[in-house]
Protein backbone atom coordinates (compact mmCIF):
# COMPACT_ATOMS: atom_id res chain seq x y z
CA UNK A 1 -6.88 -1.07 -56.72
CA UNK A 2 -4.90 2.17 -57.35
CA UNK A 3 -6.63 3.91 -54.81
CA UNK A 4 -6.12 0.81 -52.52
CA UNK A 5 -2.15 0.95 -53.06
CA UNK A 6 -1.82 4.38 -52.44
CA UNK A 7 -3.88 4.50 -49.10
CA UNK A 8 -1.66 2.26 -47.66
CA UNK A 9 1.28 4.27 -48.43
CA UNK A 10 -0.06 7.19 -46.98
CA UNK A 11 -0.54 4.72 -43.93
CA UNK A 12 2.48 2.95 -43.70
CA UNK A 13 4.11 6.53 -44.09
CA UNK A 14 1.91 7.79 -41.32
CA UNK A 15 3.05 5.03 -39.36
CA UNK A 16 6.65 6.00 -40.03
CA UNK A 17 6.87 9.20 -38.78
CA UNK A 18 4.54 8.62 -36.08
CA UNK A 19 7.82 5.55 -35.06
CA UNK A 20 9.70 8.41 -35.33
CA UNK A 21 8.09 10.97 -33.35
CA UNK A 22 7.78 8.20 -30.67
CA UNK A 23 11.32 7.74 -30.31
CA UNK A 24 12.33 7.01 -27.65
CA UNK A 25 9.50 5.06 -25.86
CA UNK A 26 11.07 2.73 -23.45
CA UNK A 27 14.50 2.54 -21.56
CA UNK A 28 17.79 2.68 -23.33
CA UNK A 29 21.09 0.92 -21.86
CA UNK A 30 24.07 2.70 -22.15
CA UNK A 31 26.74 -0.44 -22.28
CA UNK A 32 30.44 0.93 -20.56
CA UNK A 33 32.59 -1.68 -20.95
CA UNK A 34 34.85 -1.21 -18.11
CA UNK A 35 34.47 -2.10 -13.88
CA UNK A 36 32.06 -0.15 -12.46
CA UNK A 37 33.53 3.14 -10.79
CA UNK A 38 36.21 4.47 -13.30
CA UNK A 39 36.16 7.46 -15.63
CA UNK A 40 33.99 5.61 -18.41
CA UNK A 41 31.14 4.84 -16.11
CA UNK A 42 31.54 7.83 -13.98
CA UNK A 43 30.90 9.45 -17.43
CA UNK A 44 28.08 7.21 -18.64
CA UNK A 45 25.71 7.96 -15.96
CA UNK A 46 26.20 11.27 -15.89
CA UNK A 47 25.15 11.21 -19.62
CA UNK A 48 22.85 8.99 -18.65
CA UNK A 49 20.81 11.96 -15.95
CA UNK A 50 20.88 14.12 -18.46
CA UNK A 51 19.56 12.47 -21.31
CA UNK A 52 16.95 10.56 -18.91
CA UNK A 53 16.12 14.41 -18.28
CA UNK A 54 15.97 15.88 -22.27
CA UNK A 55 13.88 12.32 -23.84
CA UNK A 56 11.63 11.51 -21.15
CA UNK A 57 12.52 7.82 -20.67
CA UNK A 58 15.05 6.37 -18.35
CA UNK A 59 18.40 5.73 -19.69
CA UNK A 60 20.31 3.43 -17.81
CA UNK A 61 24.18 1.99 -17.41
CA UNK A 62 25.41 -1.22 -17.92
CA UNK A 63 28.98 -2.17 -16.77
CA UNK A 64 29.73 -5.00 -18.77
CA UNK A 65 34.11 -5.22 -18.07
CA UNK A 66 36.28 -7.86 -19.75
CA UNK A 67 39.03 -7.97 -22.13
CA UNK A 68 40.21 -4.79 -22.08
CA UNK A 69 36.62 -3.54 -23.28
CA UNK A 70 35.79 -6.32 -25.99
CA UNK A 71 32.55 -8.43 -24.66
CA UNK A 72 30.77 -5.11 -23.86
CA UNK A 73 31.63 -3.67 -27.08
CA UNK A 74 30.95 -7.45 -29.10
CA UNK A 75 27.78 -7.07 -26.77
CA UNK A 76 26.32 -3.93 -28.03
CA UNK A 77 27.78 -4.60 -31.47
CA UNK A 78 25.23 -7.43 -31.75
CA UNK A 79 22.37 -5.64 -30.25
CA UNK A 80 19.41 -4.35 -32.31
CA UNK A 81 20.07 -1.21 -34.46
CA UNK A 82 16.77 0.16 -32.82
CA UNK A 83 18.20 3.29 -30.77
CA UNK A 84 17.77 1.33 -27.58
CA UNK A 85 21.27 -0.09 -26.95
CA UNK A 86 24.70 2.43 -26.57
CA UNK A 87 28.37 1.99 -26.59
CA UNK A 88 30.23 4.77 -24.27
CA UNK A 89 33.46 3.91 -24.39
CA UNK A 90 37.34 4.86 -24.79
CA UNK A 91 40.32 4.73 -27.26
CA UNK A 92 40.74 0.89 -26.52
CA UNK A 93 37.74 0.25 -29.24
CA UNK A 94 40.35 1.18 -32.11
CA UNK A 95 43.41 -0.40 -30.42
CA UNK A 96 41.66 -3.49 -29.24
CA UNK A 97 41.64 -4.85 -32.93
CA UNK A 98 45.51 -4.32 -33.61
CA UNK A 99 46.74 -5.74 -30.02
CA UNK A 100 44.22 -9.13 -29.97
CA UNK A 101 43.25 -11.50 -32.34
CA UNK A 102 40.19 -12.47 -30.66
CA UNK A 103 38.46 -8.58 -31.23
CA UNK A 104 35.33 -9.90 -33.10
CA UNK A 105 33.98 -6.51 -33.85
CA UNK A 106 34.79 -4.09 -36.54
CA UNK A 107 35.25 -0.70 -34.93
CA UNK A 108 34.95 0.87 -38.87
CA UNK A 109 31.67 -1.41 -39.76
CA UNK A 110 29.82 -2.79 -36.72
CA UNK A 111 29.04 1.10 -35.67
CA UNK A 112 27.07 4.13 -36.11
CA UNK A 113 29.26 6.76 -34.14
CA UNK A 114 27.18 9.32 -32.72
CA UNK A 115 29.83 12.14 -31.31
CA UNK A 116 33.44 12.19 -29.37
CA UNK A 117 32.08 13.62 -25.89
CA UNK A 118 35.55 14.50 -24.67
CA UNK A 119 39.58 14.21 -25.20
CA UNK A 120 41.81 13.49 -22.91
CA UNK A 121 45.47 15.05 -22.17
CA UNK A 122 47.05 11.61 -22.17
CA UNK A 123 48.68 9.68 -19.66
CA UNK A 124 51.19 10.62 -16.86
CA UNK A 125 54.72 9.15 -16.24
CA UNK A 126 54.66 8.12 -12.81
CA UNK A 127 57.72 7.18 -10.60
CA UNK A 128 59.18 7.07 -7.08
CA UNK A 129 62.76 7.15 -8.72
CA UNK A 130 65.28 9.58 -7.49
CA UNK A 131 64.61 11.62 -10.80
CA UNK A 132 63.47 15.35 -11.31
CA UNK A 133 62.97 14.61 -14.96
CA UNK A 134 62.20 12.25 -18.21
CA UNK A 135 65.77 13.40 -18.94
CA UNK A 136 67.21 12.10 -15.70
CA UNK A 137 65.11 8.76 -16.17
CA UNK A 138 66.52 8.85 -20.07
CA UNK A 139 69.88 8.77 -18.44
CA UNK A 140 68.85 5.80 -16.09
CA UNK A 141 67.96 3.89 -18.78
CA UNK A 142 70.91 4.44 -21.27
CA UNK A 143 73.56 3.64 -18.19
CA UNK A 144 71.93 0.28 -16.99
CA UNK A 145 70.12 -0.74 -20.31
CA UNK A 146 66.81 -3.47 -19.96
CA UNK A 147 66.81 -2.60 -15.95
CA UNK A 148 64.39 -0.37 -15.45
CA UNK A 149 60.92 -0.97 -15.54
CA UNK A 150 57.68 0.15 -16.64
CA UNK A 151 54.53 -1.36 -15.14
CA UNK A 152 51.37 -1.68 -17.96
CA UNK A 153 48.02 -2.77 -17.62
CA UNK A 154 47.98 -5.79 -19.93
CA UNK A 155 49.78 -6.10 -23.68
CA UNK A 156 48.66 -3.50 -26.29
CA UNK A 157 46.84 -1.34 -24.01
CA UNK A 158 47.67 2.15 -23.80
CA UNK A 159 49.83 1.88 -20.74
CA UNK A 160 52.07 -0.29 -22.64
CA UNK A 161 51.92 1.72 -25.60
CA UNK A 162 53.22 4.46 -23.72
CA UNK A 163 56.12 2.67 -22.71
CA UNK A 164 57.18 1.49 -25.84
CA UNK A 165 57.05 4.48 -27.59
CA UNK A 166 58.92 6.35 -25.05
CA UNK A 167 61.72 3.55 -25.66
CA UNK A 168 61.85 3.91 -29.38
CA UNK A 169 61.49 7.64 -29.37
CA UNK A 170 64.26 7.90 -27.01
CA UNK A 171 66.90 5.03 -27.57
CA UNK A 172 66.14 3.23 -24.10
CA UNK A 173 65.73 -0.05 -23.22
CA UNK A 174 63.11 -0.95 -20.52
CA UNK A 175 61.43 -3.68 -19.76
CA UNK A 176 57.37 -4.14 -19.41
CA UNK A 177 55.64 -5.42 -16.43
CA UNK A 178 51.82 -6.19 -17.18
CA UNK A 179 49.23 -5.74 -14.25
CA UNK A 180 45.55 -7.10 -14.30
CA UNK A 181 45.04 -6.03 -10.41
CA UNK A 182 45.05 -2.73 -9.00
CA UNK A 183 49.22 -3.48 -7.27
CA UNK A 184 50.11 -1.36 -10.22
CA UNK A 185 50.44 1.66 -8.63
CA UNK A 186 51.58 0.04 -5.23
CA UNK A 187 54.70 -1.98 -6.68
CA UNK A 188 55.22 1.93 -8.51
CA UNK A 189 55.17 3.72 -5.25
CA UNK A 190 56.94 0.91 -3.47
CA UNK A 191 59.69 0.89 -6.21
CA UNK A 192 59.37 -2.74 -6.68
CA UNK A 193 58.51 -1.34 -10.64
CA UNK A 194 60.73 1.90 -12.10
CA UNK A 195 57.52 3.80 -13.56
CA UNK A 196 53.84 3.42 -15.03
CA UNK A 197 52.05 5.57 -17.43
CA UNK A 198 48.92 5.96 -15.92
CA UNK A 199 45.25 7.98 -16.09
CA UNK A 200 45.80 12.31 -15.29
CA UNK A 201 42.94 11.40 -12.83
CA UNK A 202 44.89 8.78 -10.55
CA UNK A 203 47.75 11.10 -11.23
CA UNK A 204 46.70 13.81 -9.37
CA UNK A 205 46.09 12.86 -6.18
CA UNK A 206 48.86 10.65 -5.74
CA UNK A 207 51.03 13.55 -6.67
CA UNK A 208 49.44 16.23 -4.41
CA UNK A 209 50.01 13.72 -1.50
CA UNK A 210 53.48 13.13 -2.71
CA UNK A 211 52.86 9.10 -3.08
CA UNK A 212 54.47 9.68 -6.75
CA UNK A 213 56.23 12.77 -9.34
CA UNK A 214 54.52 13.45 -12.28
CA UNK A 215 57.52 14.21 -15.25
CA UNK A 216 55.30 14.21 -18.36
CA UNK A 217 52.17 14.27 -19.90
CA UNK A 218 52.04 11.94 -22.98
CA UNK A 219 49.91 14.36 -24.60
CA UNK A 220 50.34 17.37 -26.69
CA UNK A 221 48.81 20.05 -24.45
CA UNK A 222 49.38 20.49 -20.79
CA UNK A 223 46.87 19.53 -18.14
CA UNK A 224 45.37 22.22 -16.52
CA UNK A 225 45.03 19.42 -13.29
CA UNK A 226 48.98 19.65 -13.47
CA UNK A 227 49.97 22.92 -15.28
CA UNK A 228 53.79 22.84 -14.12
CA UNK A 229 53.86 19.20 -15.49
CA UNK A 230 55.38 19.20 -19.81
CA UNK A 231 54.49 16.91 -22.19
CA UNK A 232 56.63 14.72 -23.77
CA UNK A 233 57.70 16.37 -26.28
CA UNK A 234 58.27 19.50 -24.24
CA UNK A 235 60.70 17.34 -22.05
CA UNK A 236 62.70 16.40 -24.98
CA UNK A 237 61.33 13.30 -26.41
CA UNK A 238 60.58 14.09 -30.04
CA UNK A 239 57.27 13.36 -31.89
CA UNK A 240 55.55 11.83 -28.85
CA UNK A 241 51.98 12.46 -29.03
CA UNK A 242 49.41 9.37 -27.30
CA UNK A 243 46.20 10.93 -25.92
CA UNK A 244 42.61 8.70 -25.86
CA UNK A 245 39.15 9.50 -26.14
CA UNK A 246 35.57 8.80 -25.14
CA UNK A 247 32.76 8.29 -27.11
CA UNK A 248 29.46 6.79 -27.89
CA UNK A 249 28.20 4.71 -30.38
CA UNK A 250 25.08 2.38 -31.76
CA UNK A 251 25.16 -0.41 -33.62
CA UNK A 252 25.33 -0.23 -37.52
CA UNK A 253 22.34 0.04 -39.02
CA UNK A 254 20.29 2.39 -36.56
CA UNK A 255 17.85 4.65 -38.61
CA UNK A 256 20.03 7.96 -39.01
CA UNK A 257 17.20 10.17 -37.48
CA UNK A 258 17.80 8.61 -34.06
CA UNK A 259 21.35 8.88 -34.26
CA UNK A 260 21.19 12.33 -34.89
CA UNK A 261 18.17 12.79 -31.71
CA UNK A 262 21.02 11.26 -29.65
CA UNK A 263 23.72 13.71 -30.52
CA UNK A 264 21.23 16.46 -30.45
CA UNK A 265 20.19 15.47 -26.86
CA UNK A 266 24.29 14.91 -26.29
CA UNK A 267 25.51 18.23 -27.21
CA UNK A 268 22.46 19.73 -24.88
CA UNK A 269 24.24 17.62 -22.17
CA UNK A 270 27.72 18.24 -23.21
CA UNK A 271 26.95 22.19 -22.30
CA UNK A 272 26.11 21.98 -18.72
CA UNK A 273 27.95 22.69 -16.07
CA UNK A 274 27.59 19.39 -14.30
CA UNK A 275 28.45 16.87 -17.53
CA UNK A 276 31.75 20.02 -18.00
CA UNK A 277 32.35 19.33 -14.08
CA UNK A 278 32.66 15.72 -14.56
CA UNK A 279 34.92 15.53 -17.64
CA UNK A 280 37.00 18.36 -16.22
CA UNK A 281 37.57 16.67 -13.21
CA UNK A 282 38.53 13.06 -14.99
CA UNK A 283 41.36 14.99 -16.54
CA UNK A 284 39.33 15.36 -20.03
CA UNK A 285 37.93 18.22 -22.16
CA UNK A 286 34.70 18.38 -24.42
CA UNK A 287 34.38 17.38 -27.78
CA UNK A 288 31.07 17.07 -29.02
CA UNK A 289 31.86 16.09 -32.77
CA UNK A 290 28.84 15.72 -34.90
CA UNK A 291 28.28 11.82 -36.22
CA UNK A 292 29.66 12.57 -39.67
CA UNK A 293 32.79 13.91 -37.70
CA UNK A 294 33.22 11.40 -34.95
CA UNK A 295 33.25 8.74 -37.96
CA UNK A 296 36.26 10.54 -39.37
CA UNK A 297 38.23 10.60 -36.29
CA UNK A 298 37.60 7.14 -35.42
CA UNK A 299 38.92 5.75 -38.79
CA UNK A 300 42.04 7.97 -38.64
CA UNK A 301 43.13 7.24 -35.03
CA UNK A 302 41.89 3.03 -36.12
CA UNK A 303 44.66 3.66 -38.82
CA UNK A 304 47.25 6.01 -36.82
CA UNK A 305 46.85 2.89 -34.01
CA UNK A 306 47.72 0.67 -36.67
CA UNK A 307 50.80 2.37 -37.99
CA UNK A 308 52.12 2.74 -34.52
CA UNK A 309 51.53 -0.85 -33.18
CA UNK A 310 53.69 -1.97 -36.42
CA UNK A 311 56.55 0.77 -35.73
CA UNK A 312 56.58 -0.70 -32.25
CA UNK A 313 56.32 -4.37 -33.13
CA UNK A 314 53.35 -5.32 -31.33
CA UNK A 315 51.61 -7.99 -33.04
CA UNK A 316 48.21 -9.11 -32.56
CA UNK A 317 47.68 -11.96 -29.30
């Protein structure tokens, strides 16, 4: 009986690490939850080449947009911990909880984090006023207070973040303009909306064809895309600091082992020139934070985001 008890140990462990060394053996989905086409899925599949390339299987992309990132992130919340489903996605999966009350998701429990796979400078203030500065646009606003403008993409999101805080930080009064459609930028450039604080990425070429001025970087480092461009702070609005990030995550409960082949197979991917090429030119820079240190980050900016949105006043929807 003994011997019987312990020969199936030795199997079932044989059978463990034989699960293991078999990982992965069919496709994994790499869930974006954003429209197909922006920075996050632009991102995802070229993650998705690479680590097709390093594990042998296919790893494919799923664009599953809506809410401002919440039913792909619910989706792959709820998926099997099994290694085979993905999150890539941005700092809207830590202010999504604090701006809706519909987020059913935990970012801090429904999630293994695997690593951060790039930062991002932060947003740019983007106008067609007849300003040269955030100073000039401070003055604006203080001589003609709730007239000017801002245009956001939808209540709590970064965009509108942005604007807030560059209202409390500098004593302005603006008024927000939420978007769902892509007229943002065309009301913006038309002048039918003051300014918008939008992605370095759109920035860029709308500035080098003079559609729009770039005045400041929300960030704390300047943008090599737009090295002549300050931050906030640098233009004189005091402890302004919003930047975002992207990142990639399983569900909780995914056996630690094939977290860790993920972020193995990630940093591999990270080093190349063509995954470099394609955060570089989304206005981002590598990261490549280990799980343990991803985890960290995410529950200090979850917190930070939570401070901020009460400073601000903007209460759950």
């Amino acid at each position: 009986m003994a011997f019987h008890v312990v020969a199936m140990a030795i199997a079932m462990g044989a059978a463990n690490i034989a699960s293991a060394e078999t990982y992965p053996s069919r496709t994994i989905k790499i869930v974006q939850p954003f429209p197909a086409g922006g920075s996050t899925d632009v991102l995802a599949r070229g993650l998705a080449q690479k680590l097709s390339e390093y594990l042998g299987q296919a790893v494919i992309v799923e664009a599953r947009p809506g809410a401002n990132g919440i039913i792909g992130t619910v989706s792959v919340a709820t998926s099997a911990p099994d290694g085979y489903t993905m999150l890539l996605t941005t700092g809207s999966f830590t202010a999504n909880p604090h701006a809706s009350k519909d987020v059913k998701y935990n970012p801090l429990k429904d999630f293994a984090p695997i690593t951060e796979l790039a930062g991002s400078y932060g947003l740019a203030l983007l106008t067609n006023m007849p300003v040269n500065s955030v100073a000039d646009v401070i003055k604006e606003a203080k001589s003609k207070p709730g007239v000017l403008t801002y245009a956001t993409s939808g209540y709590g999101n970064l965009t509108h973040v942005a604007g807030r805080l560059f209202e409390q930080r500098s004593g302005i009064k603006m008024i927000a303009v939420p978007y769902n459609n892509p007229a943002l930028l065309t009301d913006v450039m038309a002048g039918t909306v003051s300014m918008t604080f939008n992605s370095l990425i759109t920035a860029v070429g709308m500035v080098n064809q003079k559609q729009l001025k770039a005045l400041a970087i929300t960030g704390d480092r300047r943008s090599p895309a737009m090295p002549n461009v300050p931050t906030m702070a640098e233009a004189g609005v005091p402890d302004y600091n919003l930047t975002g990030y992207f990142g990639i995550l399983f569900p909780a409960g995914t056996p630690k082992d094939r977290v860790d082949r993920i972020y193995r197979e990630t940093a591999k991917a990270l080093a190349t020139t063509e995954l470099k090429g394609i955060i570089e030119q989304n206005g981002l820079y590598t990261v490549g934070s280990t799980p343990e240190e991803f985890a960290a980050y995410i529950k200090k900016d979850y917190d930070d985001q939570g401070r901020l949105m009460d400073e601000l006043g903007l209460r759950p929807k």
